[in-house]
Protein backbone atom coordinates (compact mmCIF):
# COMPACT_ATOMS: atom_id res chain seq x y z
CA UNK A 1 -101.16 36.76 44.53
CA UNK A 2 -97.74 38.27 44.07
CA UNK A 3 -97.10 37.61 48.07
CA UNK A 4 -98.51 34.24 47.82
CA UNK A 5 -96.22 33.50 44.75
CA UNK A 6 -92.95 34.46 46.85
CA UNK A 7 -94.32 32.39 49.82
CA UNK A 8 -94.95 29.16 48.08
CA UNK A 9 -91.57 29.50 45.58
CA UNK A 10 -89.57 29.90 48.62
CA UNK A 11 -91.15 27.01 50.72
CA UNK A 12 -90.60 25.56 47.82
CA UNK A 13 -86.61 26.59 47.93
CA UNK A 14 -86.43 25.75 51.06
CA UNK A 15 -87.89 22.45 51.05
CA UNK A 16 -86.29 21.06 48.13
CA UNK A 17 -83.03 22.97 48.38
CA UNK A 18 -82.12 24.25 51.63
CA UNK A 19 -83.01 21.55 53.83
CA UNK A 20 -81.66 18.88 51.72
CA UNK A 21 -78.55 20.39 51.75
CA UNK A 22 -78.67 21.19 55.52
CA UNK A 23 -78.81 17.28 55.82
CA UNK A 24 -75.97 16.56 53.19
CA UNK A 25 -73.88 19.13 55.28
CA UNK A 26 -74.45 17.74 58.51
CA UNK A 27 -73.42 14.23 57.07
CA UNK A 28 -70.59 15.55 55.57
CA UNK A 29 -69.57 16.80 59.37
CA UNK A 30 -69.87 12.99 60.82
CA UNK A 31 -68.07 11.83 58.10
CA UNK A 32 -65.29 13.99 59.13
CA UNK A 33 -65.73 13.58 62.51
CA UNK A 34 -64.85 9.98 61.83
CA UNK A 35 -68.47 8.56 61.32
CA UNK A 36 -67.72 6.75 58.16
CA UNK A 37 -70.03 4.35 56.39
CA UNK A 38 -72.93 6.97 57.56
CA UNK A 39 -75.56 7.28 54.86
CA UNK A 40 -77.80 10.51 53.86
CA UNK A 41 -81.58 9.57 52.66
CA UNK A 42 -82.24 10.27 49.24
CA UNK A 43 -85.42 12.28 48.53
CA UNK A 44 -84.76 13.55 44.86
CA UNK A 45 -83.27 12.69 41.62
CA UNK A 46 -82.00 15.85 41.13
CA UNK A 47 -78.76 17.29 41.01
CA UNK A 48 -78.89 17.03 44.73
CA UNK A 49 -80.21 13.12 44.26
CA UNK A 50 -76.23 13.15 42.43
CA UNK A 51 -74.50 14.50 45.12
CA UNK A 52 -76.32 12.85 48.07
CA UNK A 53 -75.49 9.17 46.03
CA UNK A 54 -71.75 10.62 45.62
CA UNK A 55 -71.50 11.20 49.37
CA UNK A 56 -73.23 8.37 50.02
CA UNK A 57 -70.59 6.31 47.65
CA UNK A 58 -67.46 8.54 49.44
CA UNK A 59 -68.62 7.48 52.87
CA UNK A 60 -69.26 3.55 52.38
CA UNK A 61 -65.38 3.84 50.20
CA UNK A 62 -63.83 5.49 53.16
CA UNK A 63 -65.50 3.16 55.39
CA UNK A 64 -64.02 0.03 53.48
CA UNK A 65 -60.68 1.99 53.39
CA UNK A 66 -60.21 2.47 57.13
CA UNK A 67 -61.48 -1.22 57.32
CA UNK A 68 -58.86 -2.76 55.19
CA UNK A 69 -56.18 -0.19 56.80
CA UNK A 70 -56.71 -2.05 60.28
CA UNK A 71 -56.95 -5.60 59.29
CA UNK A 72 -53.58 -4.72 57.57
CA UNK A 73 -52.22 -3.58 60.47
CA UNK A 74 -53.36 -5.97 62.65
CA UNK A 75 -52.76 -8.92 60.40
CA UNK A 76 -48.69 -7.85 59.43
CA UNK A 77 -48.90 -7.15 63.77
CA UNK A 78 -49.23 -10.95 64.07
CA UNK A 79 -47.60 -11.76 61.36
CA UNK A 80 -44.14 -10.07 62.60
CA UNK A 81 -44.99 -11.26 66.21
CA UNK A 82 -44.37 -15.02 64.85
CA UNK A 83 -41.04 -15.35 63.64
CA UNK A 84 -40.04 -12.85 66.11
CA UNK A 85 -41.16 -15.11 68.65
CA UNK A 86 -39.65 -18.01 67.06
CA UNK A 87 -36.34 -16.09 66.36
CA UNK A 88 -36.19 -14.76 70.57
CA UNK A 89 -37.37 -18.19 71.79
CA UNK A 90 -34.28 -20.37 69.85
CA UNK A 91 -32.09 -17.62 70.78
CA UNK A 92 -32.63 -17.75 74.19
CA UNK A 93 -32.64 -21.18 73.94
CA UNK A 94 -29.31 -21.85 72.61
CA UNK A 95 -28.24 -18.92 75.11
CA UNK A 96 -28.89 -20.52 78.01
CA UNK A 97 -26.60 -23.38 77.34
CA UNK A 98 -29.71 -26.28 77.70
CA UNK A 99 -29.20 -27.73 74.14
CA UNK A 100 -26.54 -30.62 74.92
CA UNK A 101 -26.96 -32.32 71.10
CA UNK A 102 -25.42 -30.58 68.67
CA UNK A 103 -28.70 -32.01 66.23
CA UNK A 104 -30.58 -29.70 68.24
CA UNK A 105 -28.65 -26.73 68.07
CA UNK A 106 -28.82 -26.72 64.54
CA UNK A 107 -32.26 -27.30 64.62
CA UNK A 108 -33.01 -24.42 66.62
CA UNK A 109 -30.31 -22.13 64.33
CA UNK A 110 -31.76 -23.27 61.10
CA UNK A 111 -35.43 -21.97 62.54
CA UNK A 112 -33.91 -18.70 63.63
CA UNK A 113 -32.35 -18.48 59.73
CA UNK A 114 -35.43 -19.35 58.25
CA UNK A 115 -37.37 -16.72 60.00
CA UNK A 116 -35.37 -14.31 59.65
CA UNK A 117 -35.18 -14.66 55.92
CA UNK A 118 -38.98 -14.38 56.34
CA UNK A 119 -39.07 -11.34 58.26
CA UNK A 120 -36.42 -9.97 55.97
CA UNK A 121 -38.58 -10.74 53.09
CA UNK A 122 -41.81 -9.00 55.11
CA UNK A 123 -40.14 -5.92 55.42
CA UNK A 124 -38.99 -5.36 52.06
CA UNK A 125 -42.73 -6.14 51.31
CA UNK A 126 -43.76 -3.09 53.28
CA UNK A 127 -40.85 -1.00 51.78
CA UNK A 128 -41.91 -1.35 48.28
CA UNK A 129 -45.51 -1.02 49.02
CA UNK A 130 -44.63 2.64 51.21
CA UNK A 131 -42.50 3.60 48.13
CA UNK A 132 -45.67 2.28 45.73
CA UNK A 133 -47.95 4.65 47.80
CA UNK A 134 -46.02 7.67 47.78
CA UNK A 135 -44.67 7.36 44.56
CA UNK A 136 -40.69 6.98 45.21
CA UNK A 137 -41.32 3.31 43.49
CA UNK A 138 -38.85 3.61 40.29
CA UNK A 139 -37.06 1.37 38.17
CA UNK A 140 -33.28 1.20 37.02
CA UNK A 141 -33.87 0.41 33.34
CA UNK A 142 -31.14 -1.43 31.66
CA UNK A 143 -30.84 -4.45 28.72
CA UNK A 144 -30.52 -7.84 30.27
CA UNK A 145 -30.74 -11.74 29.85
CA UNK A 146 -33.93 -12.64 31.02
CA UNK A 147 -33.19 -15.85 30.83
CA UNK A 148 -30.18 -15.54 33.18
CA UNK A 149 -32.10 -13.81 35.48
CA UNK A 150 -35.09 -16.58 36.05
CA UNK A 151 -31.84 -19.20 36.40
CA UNK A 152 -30.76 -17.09 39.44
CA UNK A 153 -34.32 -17.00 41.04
CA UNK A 154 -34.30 -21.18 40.37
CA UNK A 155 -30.85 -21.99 41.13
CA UNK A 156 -31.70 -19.97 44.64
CA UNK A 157 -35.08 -21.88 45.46
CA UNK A 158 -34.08 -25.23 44.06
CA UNK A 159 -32.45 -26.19 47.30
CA UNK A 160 -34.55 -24.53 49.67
CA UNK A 161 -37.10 -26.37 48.31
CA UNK A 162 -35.63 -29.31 48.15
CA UNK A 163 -35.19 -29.09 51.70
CA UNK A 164 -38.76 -29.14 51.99
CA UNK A 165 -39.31 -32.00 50.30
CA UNK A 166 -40.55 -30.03 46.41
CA UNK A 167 -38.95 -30.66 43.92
CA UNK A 168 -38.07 -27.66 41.36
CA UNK A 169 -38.04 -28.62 37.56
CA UNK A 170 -36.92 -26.33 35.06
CA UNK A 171 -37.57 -25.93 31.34
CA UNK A 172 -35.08 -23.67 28.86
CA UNK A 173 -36.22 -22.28 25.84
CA UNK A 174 -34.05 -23.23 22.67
CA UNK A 175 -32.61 -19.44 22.53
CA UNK A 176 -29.53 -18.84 24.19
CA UNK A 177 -30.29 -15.42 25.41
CA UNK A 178 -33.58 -13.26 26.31
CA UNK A 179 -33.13 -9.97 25.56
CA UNK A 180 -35.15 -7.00 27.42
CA UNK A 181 -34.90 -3.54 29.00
CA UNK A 182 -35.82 -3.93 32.61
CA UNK A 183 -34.84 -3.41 36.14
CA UNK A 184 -32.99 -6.51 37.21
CA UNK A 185 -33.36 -6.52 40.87
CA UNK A 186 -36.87 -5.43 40.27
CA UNK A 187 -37.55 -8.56 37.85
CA UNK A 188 -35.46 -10.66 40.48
CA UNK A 189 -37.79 -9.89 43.31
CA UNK A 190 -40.87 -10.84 40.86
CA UNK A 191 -39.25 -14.25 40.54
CA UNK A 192 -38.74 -14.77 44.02
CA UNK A 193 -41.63 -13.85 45.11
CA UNK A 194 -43.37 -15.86 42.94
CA UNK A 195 -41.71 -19.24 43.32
CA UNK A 196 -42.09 -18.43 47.44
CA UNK A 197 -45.96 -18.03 46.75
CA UNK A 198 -45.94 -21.47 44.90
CA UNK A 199 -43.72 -23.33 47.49
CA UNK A 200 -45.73 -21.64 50.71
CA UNK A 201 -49.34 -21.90 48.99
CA UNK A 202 -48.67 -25.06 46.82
CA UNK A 203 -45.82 -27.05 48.47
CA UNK A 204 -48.67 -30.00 49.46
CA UNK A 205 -48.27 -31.10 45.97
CA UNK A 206 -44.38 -31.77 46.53
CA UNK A 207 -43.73 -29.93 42.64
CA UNK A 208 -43.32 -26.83 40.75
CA UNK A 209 -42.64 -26.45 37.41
CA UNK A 210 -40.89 -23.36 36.12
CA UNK A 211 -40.45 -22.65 32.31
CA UNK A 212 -39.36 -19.88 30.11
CA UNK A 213 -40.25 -19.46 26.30
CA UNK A 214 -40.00 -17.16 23.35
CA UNK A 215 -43.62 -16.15 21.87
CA UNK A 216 -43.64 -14.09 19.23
CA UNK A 217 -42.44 -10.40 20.33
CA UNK A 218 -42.82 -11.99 24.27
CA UNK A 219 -40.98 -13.88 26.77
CA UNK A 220 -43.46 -15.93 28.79
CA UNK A 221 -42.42 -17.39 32.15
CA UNK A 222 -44.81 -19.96 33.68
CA UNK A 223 -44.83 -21.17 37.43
CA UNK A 224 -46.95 -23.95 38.06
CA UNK A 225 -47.51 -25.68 41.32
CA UNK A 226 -49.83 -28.94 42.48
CA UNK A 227 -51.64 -27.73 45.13
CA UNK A 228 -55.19 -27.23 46.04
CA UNK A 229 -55.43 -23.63 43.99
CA UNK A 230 -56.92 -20.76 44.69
CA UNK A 231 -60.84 -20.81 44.68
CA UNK A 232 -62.07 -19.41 41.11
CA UNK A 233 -64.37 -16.50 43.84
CA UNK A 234 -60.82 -15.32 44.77
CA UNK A 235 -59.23 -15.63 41.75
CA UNK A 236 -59.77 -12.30 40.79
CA UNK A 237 -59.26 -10.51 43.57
CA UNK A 238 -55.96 -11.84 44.52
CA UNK A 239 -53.20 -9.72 42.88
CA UNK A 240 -55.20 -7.11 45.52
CA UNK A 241 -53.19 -5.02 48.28
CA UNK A 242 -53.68 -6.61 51.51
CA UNK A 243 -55.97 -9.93 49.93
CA UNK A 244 -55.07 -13.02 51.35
CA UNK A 245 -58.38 -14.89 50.64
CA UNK A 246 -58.96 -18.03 52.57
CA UNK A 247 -55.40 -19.17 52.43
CA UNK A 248 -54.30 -20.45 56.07
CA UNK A 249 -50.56 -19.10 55.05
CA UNK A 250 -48.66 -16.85 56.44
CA UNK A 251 -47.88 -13.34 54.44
CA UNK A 252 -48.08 -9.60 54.69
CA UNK A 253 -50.78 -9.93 51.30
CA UNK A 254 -49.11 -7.36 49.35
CA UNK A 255 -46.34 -9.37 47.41
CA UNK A 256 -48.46 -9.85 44.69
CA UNK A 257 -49.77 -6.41 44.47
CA UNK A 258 -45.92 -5.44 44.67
CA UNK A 259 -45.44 -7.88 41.50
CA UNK A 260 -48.15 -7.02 39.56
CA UNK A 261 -47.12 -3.29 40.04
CA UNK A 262 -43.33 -4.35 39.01
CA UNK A 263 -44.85 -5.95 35.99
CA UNK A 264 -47.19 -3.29 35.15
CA UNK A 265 -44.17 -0.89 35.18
CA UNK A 266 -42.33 -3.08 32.19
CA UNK A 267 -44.88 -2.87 30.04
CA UNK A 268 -45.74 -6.61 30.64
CA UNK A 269 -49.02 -8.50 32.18
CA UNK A 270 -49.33 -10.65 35.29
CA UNK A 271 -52.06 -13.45 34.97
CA UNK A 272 -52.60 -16.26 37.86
CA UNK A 273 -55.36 -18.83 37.57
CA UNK A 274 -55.52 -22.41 38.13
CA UNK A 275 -53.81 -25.59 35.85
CA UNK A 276 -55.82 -27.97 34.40
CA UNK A 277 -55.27 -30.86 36.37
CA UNK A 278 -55.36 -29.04 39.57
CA UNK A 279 -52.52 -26.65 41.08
CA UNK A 280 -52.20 -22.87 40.13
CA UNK A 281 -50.62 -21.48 37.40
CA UNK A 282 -48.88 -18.38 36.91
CA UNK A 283 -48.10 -16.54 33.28
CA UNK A 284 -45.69 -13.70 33.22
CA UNK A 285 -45.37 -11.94 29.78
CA UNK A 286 -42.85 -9.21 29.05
CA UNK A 287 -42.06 -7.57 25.64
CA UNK A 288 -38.76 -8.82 23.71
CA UNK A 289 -36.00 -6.27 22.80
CA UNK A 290 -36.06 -6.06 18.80
């Protein structure tokens, strides 16, 4: 009986210990072998049911991961390739000496310009996002005019955009001064960033309103635009790294992830959504110095 005791409480063991984790450590090898998304069969809900569901959730996460890592690559790939191309083939262009009308020349030098200033803005994209991910992303904390600040950012885009047929309106707030600790270049890039996301994804509706206000112990900066708006089934995914959601425009799809991160980091909150009316709207908050 004794004998027969051992026997069974070992198959036993063996059957719901032993082998189970034989299987979980075999998976574990293909997952490291580079077999992600691989999936172990759960027989128990056990503490080894736990750890099979945790592997399980590990593998499908690293799966996703390494899938978002190469549509990343390969979309900022094409993404570089076009103004690249753009800024090579005008170059050329005007090398060669074919461009007799001096109209054309400064087409094709206003297209290099512009995409440049597009590739420039790409790249400092990627910087901040490497210096997000390895945590070198600081900020140079000082008291400034918010207020000041946004006027920059406007005063910058108003004629751009007024090249491109939008116009820019601007509404002050009654106080003559915004007072708050931040990083001014930081809050600078926010700006422009978001006014280039409003004139690239909502320029069809030929306005954007910009305002600036004083509520209670915040400063609230709004950024609308008439365009089409962002689907409400991407709305909340697209302050995401890398989400660019059915939007046919060009972009890296981390400027907004770079922004909300920037925001995050002055205590203040980031909210997007669309305008009644049609057109998306944008509400930046930051706390007030007191």
């Amino acid at each position: 009986m004794i004998l027969a005791l051992v026997y069974f409480s070992n198959l036993y063991f063996v059957r719901s210990i032993v082998e189970p984790l034989a299987s979980i450590t075999e998976t574990a090898r293909l997952i490291a072998d580079g077999s992600y998304g691989v999936q172990i069969e759960k027989k128990f809900d056990d503490e080894i049911g736990e750890l099979t569901d945790t592997i399980n959730d590990m593998s499908l996460k690293i799966k996703q991961s390494e899938k978002t890592q190469s549509e990343f690559i390969s979309s900022v790939s094409h993404e570089l390739r076009t103004p690249l191309t753009a800024i090579t083939g005008w170059a050329e262009t005007i090398q060669s000496g074919e461009l007799r009308d001096p109209k054309d020349v400064r087409k094709g030098m206003d297209i290099i310009v512009s995409e440049a200033r597009r590739l420039t803005n790409m790249v400092e994209e990627l910087l901040e996002f490497s210096r997000m991910s390895d945590g070198r992303f600081t900020l140079s904390v000082e008291p400034l005019d918010l207020k000041a600040e946004l006027e920059d950012a406007v005063y910058t885009y108003r004629e751009f955009f007024r090249r491109e047929g939008i116009e820019l309106t601007y509404q002050d707030c009654p106080e003559e001064a915004v007072p708050i600790s931040g990083d001014p270049e930081r809050l600078r890039q926010v700006f422009c960033n978001l006014l280039d996301n409003a004139g690239k994804h909502g320029g069809s509706g030929k306005r954007i309103d910009v305002s600036i206000a004083q509520e209670e112990e915040f400063a609230v900066i709004r950024i609308r635009d008439y365009g089409p708006g962002i689907p409400e089934e991407e709305l909340p995914h697209v302050k995401y790294k890398f989400y660019k959601g059915s939007s046919k425009a060009r972009g890296s799809g981390i400027g907004l992830a770079v922004c909300e991160e920037i925001v995050t980091r002055h205590e203040g909150t980031l909210d997007i959504g669309n305008a009644e009316g049609g057109g998306c709207l944008v509400t930046l908050r930051l706390p007030i110095e007191t």
